[in-house]
N, C-alpha and C. Protein backbone atom coordinates (compact mmCIF):
# COMPACT_ATOMS: atom_id res chain seq x y z
N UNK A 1 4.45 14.95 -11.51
CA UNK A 1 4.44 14.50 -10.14
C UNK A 1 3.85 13.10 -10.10
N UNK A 2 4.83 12.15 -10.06
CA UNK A 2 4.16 10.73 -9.54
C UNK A 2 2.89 10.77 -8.55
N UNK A 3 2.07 9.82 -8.77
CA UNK A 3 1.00 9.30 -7.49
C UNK A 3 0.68 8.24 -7.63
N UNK A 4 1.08 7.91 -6.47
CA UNK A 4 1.15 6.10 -5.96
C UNK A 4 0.26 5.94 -5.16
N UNK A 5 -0.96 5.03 -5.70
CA UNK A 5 -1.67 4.39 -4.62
C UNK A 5 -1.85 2.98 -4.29
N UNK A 6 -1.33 2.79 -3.08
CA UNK A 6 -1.53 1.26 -2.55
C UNK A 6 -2.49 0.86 -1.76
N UNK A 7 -3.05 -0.02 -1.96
CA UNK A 7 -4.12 -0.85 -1.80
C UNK A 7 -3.80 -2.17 -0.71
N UNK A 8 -3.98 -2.07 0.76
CA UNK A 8 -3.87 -3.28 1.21
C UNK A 8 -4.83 -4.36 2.34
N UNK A 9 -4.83 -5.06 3.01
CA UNK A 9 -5.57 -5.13 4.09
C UNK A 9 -5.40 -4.20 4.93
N UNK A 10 -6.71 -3.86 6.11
CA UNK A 10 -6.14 -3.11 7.29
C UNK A 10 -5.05 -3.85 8.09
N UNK A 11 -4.71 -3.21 9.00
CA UNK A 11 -3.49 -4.10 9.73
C UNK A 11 -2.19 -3.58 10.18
N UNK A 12 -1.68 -2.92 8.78
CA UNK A 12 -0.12 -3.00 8.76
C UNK A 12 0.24 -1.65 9.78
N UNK A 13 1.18 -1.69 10.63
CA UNK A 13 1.76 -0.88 11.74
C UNK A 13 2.22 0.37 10.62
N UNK A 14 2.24 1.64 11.54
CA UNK A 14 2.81 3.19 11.52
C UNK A 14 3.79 2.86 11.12
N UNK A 15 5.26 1.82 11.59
CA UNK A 15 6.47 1.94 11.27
C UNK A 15 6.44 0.60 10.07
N UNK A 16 5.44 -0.12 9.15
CA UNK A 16 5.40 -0.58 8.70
C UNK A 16 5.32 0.43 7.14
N UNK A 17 4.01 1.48 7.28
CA UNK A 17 3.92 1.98 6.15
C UNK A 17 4.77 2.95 6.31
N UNK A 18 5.49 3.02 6.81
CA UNK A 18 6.50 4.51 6.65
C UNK A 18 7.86 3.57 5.95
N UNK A 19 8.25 2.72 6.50
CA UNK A 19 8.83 1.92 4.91
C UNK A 19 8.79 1.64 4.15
N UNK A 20 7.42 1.53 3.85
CA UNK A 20 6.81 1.13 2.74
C UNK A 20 7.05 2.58 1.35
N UNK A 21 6.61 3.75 2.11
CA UNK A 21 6.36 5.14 1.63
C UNK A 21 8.39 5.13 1.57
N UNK A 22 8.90 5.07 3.03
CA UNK A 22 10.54 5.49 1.72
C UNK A 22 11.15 4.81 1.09
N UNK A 23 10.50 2.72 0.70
CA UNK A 23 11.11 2.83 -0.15
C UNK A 23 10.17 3.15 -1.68
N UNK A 24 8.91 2.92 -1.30
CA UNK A 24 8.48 3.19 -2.63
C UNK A 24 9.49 4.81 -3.25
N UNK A 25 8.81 5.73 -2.29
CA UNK A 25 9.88 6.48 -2.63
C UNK A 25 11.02 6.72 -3.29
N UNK A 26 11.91 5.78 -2.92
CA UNK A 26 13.27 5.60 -3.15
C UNK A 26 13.69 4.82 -4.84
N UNK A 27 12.60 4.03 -5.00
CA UNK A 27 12.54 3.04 -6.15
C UNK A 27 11.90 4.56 -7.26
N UNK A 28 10.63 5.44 -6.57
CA UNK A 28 10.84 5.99 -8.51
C UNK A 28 11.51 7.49 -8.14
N UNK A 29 12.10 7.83 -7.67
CA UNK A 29 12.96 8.53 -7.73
C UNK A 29 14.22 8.26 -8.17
N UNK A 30 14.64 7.29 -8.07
CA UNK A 30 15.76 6.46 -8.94
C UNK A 30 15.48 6.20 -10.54
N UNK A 31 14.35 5.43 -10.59
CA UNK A 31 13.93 5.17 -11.51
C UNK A 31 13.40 6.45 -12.56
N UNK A 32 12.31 7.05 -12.32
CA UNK A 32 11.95 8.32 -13.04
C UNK A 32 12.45 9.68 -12.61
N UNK A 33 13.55 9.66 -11.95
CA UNK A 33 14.57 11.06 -12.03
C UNK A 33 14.13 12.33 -11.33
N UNK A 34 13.16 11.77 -10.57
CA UNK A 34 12.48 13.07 -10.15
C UNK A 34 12.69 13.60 -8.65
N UNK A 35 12.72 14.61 -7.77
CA UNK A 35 12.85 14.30 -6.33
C UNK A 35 11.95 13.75 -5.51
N UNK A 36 12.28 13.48 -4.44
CA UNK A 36 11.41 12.91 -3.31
C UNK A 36 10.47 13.71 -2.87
N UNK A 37 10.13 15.32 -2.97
CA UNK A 37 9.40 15.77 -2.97
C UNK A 37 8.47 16.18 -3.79
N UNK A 38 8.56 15.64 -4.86
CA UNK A 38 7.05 15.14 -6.49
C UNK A 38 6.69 14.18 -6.10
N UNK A 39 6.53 12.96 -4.86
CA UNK A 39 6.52 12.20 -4.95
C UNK A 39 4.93 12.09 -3.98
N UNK A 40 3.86 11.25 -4.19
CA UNK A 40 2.77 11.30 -3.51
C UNK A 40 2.38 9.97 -3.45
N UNK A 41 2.25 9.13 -2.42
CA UNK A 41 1.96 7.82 -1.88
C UNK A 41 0.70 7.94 -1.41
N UNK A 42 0.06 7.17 -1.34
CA UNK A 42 -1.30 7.20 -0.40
C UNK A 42 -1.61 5.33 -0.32
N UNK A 43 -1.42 5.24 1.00
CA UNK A 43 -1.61 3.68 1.31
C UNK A 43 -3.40 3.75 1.72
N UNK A 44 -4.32 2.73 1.61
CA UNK A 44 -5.56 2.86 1.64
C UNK A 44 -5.59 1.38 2.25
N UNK A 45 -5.72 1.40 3.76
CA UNK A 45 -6.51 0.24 4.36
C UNK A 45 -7.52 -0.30 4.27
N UNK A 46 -7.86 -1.03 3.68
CA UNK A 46 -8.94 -1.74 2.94
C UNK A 46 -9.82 -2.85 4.15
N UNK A 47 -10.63 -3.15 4.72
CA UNK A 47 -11.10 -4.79 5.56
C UNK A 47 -11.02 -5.57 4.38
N UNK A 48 -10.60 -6.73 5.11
CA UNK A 48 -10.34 -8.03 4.09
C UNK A 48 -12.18 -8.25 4.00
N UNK A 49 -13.26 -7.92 5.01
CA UNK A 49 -14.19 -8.32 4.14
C UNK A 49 -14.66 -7.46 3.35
N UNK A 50 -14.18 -6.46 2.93
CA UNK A 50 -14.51 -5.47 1.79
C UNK A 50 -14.06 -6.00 0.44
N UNK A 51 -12.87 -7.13 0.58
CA UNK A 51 -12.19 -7.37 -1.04
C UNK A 51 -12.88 -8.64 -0.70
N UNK A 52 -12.26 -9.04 -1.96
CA UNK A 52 -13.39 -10.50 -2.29
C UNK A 52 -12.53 -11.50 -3.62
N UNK A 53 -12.34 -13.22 -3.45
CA UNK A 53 -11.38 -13.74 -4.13
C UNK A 53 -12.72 -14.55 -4.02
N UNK A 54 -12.57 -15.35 -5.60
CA UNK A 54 -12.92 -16.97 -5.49
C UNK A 54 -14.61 -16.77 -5.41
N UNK A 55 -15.10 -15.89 -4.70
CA UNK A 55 -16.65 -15.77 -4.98
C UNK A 55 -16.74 -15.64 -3.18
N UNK A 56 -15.79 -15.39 -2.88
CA UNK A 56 -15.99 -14.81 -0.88
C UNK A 56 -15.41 -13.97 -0.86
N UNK A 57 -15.24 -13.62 0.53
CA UNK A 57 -15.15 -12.57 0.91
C UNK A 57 -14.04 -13.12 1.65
N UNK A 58 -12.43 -11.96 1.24
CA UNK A 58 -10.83 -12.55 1.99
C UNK A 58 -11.28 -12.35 3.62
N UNK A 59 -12.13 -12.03 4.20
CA UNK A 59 -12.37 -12.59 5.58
C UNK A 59 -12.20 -13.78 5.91
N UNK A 60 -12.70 -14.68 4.63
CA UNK A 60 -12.72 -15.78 5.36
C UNK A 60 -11.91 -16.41 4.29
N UNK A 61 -11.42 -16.06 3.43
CA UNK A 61 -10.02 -16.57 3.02
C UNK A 61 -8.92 -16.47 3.54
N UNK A 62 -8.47 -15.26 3.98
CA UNK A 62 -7.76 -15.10 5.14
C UNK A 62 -8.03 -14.18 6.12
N UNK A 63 -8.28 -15.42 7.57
CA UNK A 63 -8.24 -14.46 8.50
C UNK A 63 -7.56 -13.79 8.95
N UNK A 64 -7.53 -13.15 9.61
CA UNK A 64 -6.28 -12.55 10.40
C UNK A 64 -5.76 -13.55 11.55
N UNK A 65 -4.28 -13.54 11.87
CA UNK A 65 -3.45 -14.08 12.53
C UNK A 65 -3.30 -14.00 14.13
């Protein structure tokens, strides 16, 4: 049973990660032969000031828009 975990800023919309989930989906089920129901995604909203580039904190590398 695949398990996929993605890692991103907070942010991204309900109908954002639900594309995200069919196509990841779609890519290893193609790829490793298996059905769509072995398949386990877990997207993890992260705050940009929780990650950290360059010796800061992506808060203030990137703000939000």
């Amino acid at each position: 049973m695949p398990y996929i975990s993605i890692e991103t800023f907070e942010g991204k919309t309900a109908e954002q990660k639900k594309a995200l989930i069919k196509e990841v989906t779609r890519a290893v089920t193609s790829t490793l032969e298996v059905p769509p129901e072995a398949v386990w995604i877990v997207i993890k909203d992260i705050p940009r000031s929780n990650w950290g580039e360059w010796g800061k904190p992506c808060s203030e590398l990137y703000p939000v828009e």
